[in-house]
Protein backbone atom coordinates (compact mmCIF):
# COMPACT_ATOMS: atom_id res chain seq x y z
CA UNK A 1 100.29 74.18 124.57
CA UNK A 2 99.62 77.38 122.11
CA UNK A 3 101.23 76.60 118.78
CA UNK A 4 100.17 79.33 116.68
CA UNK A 5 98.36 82.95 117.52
CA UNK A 6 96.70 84.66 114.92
CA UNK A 7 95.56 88.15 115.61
CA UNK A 8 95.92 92.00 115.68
CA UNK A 9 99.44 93.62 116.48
CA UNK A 10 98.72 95.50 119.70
CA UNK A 11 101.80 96.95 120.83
CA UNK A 12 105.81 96.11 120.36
CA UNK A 13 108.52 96.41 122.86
CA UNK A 14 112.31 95.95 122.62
CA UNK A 15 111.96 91.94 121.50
CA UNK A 16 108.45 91.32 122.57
CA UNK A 17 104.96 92.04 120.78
CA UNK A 18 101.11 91.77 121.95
CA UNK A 19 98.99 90.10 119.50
CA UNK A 20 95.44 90.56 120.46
CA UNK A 21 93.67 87.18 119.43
CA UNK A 22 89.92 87.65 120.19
CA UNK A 23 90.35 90.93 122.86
CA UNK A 24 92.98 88.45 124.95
CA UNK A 25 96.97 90.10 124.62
CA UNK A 26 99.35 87.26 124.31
CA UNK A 27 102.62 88.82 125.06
CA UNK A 28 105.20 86.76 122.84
CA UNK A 29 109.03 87.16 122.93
CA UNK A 30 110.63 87.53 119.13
CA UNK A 31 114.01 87.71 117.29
CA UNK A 32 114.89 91.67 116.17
CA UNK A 33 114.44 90.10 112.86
CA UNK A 34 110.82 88.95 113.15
CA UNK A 35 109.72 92.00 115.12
CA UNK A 36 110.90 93.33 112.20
CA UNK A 37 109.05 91.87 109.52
CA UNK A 38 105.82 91.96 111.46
CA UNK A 39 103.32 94.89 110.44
CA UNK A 40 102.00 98.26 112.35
CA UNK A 41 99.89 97.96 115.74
CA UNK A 42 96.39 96.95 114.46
CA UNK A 43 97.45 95.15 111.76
CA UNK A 44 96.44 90.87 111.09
CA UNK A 45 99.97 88.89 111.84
CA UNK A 46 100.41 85.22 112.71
CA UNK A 47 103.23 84.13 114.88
CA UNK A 48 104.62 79.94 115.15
CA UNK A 49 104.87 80.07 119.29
CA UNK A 50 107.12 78.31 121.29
CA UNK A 51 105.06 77.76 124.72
CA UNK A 52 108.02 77.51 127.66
CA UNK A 53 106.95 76.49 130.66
CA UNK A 54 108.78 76.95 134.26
CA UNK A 55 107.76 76.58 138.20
CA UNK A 56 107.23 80.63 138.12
CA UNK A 57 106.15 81.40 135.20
CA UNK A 58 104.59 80.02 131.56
CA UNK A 59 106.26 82.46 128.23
CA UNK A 60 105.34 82.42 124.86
CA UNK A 61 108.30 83.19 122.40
CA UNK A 62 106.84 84.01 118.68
CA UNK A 63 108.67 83.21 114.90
CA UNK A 64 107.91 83.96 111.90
CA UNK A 65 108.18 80.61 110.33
CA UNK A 66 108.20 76.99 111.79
CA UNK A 67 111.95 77.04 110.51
CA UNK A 68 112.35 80.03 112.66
CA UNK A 69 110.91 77.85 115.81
CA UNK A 70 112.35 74.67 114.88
CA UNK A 71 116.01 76.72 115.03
CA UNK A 72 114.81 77.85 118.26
CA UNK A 73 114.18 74.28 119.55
CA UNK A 74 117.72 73.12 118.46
CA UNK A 75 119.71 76.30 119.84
CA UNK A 76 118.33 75.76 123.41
CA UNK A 77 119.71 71.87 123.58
CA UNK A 78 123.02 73.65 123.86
CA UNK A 79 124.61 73.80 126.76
CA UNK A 80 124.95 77.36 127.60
CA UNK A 81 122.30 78.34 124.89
CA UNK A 82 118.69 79.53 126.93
CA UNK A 83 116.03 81.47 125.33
CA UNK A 84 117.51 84.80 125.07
CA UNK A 85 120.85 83.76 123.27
CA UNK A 86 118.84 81.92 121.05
CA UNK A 87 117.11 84.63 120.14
CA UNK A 88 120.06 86.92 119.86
CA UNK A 89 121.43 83.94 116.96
CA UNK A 90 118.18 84.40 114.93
CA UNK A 91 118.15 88.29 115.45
CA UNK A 92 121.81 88.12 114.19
CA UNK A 93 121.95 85.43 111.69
CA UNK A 94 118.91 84.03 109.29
CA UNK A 95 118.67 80.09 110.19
CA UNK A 96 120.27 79.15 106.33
CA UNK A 97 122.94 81.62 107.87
CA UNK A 98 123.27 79.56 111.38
CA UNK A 99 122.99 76.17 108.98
CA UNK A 100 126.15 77.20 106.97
CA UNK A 101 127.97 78.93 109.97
CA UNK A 102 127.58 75.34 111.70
CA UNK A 103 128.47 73.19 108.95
CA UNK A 104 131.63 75.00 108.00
CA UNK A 105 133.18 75.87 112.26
CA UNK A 106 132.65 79.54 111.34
CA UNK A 107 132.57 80.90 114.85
CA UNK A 108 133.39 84.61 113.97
CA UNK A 109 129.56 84.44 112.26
CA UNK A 110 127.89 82.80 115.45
CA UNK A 111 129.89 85.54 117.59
CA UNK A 112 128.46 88.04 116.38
CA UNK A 113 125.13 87.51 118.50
CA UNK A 114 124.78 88.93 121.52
CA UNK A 115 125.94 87.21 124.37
CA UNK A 116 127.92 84.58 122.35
CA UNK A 117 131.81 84.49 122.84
CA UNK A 118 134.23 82.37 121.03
CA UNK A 119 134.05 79.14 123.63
CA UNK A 120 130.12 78.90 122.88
CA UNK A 121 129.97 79.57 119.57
CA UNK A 122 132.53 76.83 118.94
CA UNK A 123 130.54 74.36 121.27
CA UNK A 124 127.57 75.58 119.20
CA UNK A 125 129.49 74.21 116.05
CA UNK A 126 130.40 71.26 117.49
CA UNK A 127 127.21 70.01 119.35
CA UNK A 128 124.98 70.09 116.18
CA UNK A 129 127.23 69.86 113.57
CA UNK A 130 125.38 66.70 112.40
CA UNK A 131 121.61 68.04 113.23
CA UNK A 132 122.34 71.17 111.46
CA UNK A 133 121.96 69.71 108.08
CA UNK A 134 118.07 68.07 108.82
CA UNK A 135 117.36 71.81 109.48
CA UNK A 136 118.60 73.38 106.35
CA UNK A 137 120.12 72.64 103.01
CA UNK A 138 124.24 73.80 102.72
CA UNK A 139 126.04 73.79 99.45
CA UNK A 140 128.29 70.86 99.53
CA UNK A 141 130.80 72.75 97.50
CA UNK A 142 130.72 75.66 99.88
CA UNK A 143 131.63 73.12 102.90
CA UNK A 144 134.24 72.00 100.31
CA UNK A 145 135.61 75.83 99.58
CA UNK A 146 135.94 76.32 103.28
CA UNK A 147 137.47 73.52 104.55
CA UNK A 148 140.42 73.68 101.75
CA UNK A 149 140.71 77.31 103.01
CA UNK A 150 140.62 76.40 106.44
CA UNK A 151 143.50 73.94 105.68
CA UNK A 152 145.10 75.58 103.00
CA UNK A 153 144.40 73.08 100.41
CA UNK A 154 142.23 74.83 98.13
CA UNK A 155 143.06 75.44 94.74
CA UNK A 156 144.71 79.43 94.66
CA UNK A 157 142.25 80.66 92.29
CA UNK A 158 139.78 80.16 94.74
CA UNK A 159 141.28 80.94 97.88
CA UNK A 160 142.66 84.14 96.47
CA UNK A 161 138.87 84.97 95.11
CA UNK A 162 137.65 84.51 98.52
CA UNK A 163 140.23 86.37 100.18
CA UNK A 164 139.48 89.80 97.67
CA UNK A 165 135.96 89.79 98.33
CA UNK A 166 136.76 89.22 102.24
CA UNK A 167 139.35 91.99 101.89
CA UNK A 168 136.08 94.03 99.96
CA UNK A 169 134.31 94.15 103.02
CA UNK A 170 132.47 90.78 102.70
CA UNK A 171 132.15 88.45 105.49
CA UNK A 172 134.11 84.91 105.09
CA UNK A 173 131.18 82.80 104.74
CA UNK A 174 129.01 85.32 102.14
CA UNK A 175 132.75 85.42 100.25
CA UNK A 176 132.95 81.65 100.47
CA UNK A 177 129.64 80.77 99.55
CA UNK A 178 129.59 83.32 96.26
CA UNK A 179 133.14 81.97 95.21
CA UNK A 180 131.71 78.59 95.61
CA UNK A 181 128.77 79.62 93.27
CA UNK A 182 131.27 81.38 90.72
CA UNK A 183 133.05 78.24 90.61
CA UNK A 184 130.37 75.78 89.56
CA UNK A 185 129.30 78.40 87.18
CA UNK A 186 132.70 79.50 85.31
CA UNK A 187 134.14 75.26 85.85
CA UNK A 188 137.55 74.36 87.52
CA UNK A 189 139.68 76.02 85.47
CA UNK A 190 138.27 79.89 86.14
CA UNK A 191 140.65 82.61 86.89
CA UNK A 192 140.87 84.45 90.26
CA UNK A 193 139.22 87.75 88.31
CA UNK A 194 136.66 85.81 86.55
CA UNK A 195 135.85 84.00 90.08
CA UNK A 196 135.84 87.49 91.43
CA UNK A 197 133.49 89.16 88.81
CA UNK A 198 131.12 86.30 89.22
CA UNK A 199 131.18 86.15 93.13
CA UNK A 200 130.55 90.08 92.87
CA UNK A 201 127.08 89.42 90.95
CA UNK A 202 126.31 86.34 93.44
CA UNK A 203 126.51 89.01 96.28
CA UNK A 204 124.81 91.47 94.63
CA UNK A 205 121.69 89.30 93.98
């Protein structure tokens, strides 16, 4: 099994690239996001590969990072989840992203992917809502902050924070996650425009 290429960029398609290790061109299937972030044709770039192998054919998919791959890995034990709307998750969301959108149910974030409607996104949630955390590291408070929201238990100050910066143009989890910042910054007792101020820098970072 290939586990890493390191070579020349050759050429790039729609979500594929050639990377010509030692005059052989590996064609390697990629997130938008890491086709990207990878340089011109003729430039040095190393890939993490995911070697998948069927009766018809053997394809190599290419990440930036072993996070990247590992995500990859996890998205395809999903019922319903192959190799393209697994990549369409990582073009769409950055895996901290998929980590939070996971831990809190936030299936409006895992929609937007290609190819993911509200019934798989929400068996996304629930199928590795207890892997996603050995993946990636989400704010306990932020969990916190969304769940009160969810069930209208949060204190207003908050909720009414995270509801401006939604009604700014944010999305709910960047608005929840920057409120939940704000608040462990300014303590419990912060005012909805001081929690606002604060989750405006946050975003801005």
């Amino acid at each position: 099994m290939i586990g890493k290429l390191r070579g020349l960029v050759d050429e790039y398609g729609d979500d594929w690239v050639i990377l010509d290790v030692g005059g052989v061109g590996y064609v390697c299937y990629c997130s938008s996001r890491t086709l990207q972030h990878l340089p011109a044709p003729g430039e040095a770039a190393v890939l993490s590969i995911e070697t998948i192998v069927r009766e018809d054919m053997i394809r190599l998919y290419g990440f930036a990072d072993a996070e990247e791959r590992d995500w990859f890995r996890l998205l395809t034990t999903v019922q319903g989840v192959g190799t393209k709307v697994a990549l369409a998750l990582l073009s769409a969301l950055r895996p901290n992203e998929i980590a939070s959108a996971i831990a809190l149910k936030d299936v409006t974030a895992l929609s937007r992917a290609n190819g993911v409607g509200k019934r798989l996104a929400e068996r996304i949630a629930q199928e590795l809502k207890d892997k996603a955390p050995a993946f990636a590291s989400v704010d306990p408070a932020l969990v916190a902050l969304s769940g009160g929201i969810a069930e209208k238990t949060a204190p207003k100050p908050l909720a009414d924070a995270v509801s401006a910066l939604v009604n700014l143009g944010y999305p709910q989890i960047q608005a929840s996650a920057a409120v939940a910042a704000a608040s462990r910054e300014a303590g419990e007792d912060a005012t909805t425009e001081k929690l606002i101020r604060l989750g405006l820098k946050e975003l801005a970072k």
